[in-house]
C-alpha atoms as a PDB file:
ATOM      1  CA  UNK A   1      -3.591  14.908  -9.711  1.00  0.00           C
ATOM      2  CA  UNK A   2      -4.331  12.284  -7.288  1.00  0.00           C
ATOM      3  CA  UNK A   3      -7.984  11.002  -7.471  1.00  0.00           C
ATOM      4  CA  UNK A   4      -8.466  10.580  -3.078  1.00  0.00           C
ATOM      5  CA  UNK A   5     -12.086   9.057  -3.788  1.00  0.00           C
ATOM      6  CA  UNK A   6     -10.165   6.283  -6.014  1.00  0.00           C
ATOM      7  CA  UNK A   7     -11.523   2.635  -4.955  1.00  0.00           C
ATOM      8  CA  UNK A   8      -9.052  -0.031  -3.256  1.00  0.00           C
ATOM      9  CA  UNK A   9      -7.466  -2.049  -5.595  1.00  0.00           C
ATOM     10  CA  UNK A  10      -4.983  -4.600  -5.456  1.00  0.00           C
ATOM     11  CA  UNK A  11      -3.364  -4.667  -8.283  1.00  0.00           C
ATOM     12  CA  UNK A  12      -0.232  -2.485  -8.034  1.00  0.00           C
ATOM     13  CA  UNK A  13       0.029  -4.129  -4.337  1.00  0.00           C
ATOM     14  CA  UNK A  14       0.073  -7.381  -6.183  1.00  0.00           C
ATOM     15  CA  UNK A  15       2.581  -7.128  -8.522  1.00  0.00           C
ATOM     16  CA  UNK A  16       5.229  -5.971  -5.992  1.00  0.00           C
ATOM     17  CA  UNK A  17       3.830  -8.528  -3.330  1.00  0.00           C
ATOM     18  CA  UNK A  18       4.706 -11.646  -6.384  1.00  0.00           C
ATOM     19  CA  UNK A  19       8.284  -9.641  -6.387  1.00  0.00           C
ATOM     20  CA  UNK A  20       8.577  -9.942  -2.619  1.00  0.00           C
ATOM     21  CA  UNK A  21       7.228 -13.003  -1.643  1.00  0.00           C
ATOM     22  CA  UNK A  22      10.129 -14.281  -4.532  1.00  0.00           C
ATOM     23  CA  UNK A  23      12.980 -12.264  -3.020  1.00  0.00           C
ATOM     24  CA  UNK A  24      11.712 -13.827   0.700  1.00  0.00           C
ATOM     25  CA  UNK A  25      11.771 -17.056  -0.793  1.00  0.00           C
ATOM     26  CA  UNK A  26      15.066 -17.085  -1.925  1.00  0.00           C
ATOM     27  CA  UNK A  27      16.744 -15.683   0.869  1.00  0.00           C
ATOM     28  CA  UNK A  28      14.748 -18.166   3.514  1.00  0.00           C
ATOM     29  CA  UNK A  29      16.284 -21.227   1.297  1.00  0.00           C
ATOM     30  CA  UNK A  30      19.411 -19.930   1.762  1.00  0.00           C
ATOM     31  CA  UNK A  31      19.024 -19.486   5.339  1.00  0.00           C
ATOM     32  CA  UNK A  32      17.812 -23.222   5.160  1.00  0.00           C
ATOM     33  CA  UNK A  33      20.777 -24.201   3.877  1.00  0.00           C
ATOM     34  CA  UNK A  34      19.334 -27.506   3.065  1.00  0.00           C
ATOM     35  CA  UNK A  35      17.091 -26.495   0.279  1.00  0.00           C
ATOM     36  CA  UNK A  36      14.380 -26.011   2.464  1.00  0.00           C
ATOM     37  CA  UNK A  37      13.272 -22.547   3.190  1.00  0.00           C
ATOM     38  CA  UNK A  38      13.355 -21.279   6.925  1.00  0.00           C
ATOM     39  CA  UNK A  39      11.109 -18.656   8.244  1.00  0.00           C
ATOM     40  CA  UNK A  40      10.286 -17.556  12.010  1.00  0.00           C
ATOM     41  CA  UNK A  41       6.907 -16.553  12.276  1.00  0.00           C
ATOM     42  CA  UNK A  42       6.285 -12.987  12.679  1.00  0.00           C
ATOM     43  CA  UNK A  43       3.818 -13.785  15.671  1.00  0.00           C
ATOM     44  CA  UNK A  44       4.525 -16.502  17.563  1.00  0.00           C
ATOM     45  CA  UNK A  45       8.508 -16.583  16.974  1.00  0.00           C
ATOM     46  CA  UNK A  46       8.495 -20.794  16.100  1.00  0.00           C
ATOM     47  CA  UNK A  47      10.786 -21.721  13.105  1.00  0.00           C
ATOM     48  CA  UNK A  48       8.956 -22.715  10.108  1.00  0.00           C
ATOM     49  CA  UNK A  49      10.298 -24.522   7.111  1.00  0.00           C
ATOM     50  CA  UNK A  50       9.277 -25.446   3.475  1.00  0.00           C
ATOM     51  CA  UNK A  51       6.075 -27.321   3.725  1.00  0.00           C
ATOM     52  CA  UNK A  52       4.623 -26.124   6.744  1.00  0.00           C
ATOM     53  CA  UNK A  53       1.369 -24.585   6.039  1.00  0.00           C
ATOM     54  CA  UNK A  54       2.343 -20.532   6.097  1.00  0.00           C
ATOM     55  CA  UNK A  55       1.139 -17.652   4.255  1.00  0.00           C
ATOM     56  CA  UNK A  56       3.315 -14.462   3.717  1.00  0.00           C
ATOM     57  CA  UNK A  57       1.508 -11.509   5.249  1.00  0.00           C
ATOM     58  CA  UNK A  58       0.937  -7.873   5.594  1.00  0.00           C
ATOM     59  CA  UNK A  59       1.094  -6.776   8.920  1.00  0.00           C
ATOM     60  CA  UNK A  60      -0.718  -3.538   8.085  1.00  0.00           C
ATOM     61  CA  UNK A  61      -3.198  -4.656   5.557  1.00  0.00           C
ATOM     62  CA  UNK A  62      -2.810  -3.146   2.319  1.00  0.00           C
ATOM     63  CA  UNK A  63      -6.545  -2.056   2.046  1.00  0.00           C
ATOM     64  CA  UNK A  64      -6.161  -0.282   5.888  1.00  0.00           C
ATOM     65  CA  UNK A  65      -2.502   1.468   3.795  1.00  0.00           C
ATOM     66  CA  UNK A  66      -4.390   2.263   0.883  1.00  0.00           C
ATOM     67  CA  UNK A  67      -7.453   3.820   2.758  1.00  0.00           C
ATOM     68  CA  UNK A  68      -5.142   5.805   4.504  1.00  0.00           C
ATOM     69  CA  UNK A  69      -2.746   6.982   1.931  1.00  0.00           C
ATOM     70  CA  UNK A  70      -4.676   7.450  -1.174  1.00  0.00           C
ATOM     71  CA  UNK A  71      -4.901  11.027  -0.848  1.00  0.00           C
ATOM     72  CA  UNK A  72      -1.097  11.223  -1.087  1.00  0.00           C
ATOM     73  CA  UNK A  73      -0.192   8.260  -2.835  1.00  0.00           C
ATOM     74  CA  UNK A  74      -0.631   7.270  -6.192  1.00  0.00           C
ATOM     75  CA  UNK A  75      -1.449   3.266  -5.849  1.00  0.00           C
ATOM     76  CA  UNK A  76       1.510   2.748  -7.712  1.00  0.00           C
ATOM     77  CA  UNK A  77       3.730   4.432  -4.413  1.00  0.00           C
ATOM     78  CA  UNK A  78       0.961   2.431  -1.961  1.00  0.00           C
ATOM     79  CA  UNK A  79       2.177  -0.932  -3.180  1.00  0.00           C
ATOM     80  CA  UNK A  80       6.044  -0.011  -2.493  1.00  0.00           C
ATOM     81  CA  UNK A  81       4.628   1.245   0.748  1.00  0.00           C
ATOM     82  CA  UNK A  82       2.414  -1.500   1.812  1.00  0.00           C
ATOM     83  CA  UNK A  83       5.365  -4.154   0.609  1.00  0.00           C
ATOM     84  CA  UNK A  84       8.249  -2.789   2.319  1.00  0.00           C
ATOM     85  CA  UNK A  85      10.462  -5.064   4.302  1.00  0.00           C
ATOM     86  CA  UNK A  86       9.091  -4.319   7.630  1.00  0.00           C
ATOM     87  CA  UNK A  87       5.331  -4.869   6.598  1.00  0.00           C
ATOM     88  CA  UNK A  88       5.995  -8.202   4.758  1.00  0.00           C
ATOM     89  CA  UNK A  89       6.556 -11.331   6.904  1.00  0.00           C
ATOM     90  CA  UNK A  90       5.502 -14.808   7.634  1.00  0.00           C
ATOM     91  CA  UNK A  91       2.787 -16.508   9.780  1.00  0.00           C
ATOM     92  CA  UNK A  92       0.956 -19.984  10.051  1.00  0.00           C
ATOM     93  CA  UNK A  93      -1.640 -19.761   7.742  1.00  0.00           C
ATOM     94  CA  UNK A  94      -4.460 -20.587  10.735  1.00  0.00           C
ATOM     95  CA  UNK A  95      -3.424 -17.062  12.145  1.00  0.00           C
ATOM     96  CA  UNK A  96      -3.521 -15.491   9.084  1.00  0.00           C
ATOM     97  CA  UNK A  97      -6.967 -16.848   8.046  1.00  0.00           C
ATOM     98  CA  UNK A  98      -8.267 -16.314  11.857  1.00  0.00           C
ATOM     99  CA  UNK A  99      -7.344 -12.617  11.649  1.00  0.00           C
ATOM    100  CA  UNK A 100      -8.661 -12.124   8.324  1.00  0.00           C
ATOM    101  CA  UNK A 101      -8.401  -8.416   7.671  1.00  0.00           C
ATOM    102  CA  UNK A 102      -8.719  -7.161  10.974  1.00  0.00           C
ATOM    103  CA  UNK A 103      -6.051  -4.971  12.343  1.00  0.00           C
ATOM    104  CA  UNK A 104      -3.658  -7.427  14.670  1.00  0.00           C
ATOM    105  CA  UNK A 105      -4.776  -5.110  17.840  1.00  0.00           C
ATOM    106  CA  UNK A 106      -8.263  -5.886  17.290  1.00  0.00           C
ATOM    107  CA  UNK A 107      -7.686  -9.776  16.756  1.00  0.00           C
ATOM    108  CA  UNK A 108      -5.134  -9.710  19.551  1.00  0.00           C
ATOM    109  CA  UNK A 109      -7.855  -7.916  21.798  1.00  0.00           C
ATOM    110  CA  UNK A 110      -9.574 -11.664  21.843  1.00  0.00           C
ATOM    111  CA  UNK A 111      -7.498 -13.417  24.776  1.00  0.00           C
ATOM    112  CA  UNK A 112      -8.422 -16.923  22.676  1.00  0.00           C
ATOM    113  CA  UNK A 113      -6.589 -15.570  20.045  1.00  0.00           C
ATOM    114  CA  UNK A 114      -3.347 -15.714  21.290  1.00  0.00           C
ATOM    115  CA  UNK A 115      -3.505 -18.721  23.434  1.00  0.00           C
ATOM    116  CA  UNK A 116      -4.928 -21.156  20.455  1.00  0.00           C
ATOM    117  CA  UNK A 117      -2.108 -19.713  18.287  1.00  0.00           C
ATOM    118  CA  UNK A 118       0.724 -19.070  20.515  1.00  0.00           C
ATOM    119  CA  UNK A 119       0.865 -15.675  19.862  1.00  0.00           C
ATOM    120  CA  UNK A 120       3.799 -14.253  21.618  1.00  0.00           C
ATOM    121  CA  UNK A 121       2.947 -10.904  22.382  1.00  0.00           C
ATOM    122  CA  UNK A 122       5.860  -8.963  22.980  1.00  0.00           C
ATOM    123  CA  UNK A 123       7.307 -10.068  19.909  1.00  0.00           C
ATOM    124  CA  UNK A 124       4.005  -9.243  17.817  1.00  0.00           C
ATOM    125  CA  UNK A 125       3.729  -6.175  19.171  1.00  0.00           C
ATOM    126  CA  UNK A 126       7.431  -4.904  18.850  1.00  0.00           C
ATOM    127  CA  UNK A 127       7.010  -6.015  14.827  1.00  0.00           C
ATOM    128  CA  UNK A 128       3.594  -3.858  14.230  1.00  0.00           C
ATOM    129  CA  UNK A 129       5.762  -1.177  15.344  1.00  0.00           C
ATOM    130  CA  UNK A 130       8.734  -2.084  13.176  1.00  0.00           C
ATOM    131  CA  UNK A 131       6.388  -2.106  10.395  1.00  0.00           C
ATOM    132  CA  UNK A 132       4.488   1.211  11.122  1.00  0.00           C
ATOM    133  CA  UNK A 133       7.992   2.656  11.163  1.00  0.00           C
ATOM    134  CA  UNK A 134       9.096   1.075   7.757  1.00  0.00           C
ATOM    135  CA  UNK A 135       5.640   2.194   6.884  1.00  0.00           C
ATOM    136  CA  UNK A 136       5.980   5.751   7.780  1.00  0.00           C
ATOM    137  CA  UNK A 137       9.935   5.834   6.362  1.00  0.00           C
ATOM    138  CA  UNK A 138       8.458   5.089   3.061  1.00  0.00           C
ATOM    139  CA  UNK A 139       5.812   7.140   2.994  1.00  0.00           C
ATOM    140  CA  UNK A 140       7.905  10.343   4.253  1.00  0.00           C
ATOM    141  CA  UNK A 141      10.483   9.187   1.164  1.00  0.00           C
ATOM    142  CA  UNK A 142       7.709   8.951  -1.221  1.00  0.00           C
ATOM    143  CA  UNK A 143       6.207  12.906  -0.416  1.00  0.00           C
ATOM    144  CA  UNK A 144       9.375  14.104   0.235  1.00  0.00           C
ATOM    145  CA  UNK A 145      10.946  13.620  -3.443  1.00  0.00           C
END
């Protein structure tokens, strides 16, 4: 039975985040080529490499995932669903400490917002979607089996 008055905790999310961030790692040195990983930031589109300041992200926080899940979910299933591909990616760590955790609508709703940080919109917007559909795949695996 699934306990839907269960606090937010972080530390299923956690454990699979570690796993992720790892597998991202490895595939953006690779992509580097040069031992230096290469990443393209999941809101502005620049290239960033190994030593530019970055944080790997959720683009659908995973207390916002959990809130709305843990009726369903065990928080075991939340942390595969709030670290699938599409909701993991990387930003400048300014953005990511600007937008705190706000959903990226709400930050974005702050015209300053995306002019200090050259926040290209079309592209932001077209990956929330990509990861409320990898979201939403998981989740309809997950209650499905």
């Amino acid at each position: 039975m699934i306990d839907s008055d269960r606090p937010y905790r972080r530390t299923e999310i956690d454990k699979i985040f570690t796993k992720t961030k790892a597998s991202m790692q490895q595939a953006a040195l690779k992509r580097g080529g040069d031992g230096i990983a290469l990443y393209i930031d999941v809101y502005t589109g620049k290239t960033l490499r190994g030593g530019d300041s970055y944080d790997y992200e959720h683009l659908r926080s995973s207390e916002a995932v959990h809130t709305q899940y843990k009726s369903l979910l065990t928080d075991e299933q939340i942390a595969l669903v709030v670290n699938c591909p599409e909701n993991v990616a990387v930003t400048l760590r300014c953005i990511n400490q600007s937008k705190g955790k706000r959903k990226m609508e709400e930050w974005l709703s702050n015209p300053a917002n995306i002019t200090a940080n050259g926040i290209d919109l079309k592209l932001t917007l077209a990956n929330l979607k990509k990861a409320d559909e990898g979201i939403n795949r998981i989740v309809v695996s997950l209650i499905s089996n």
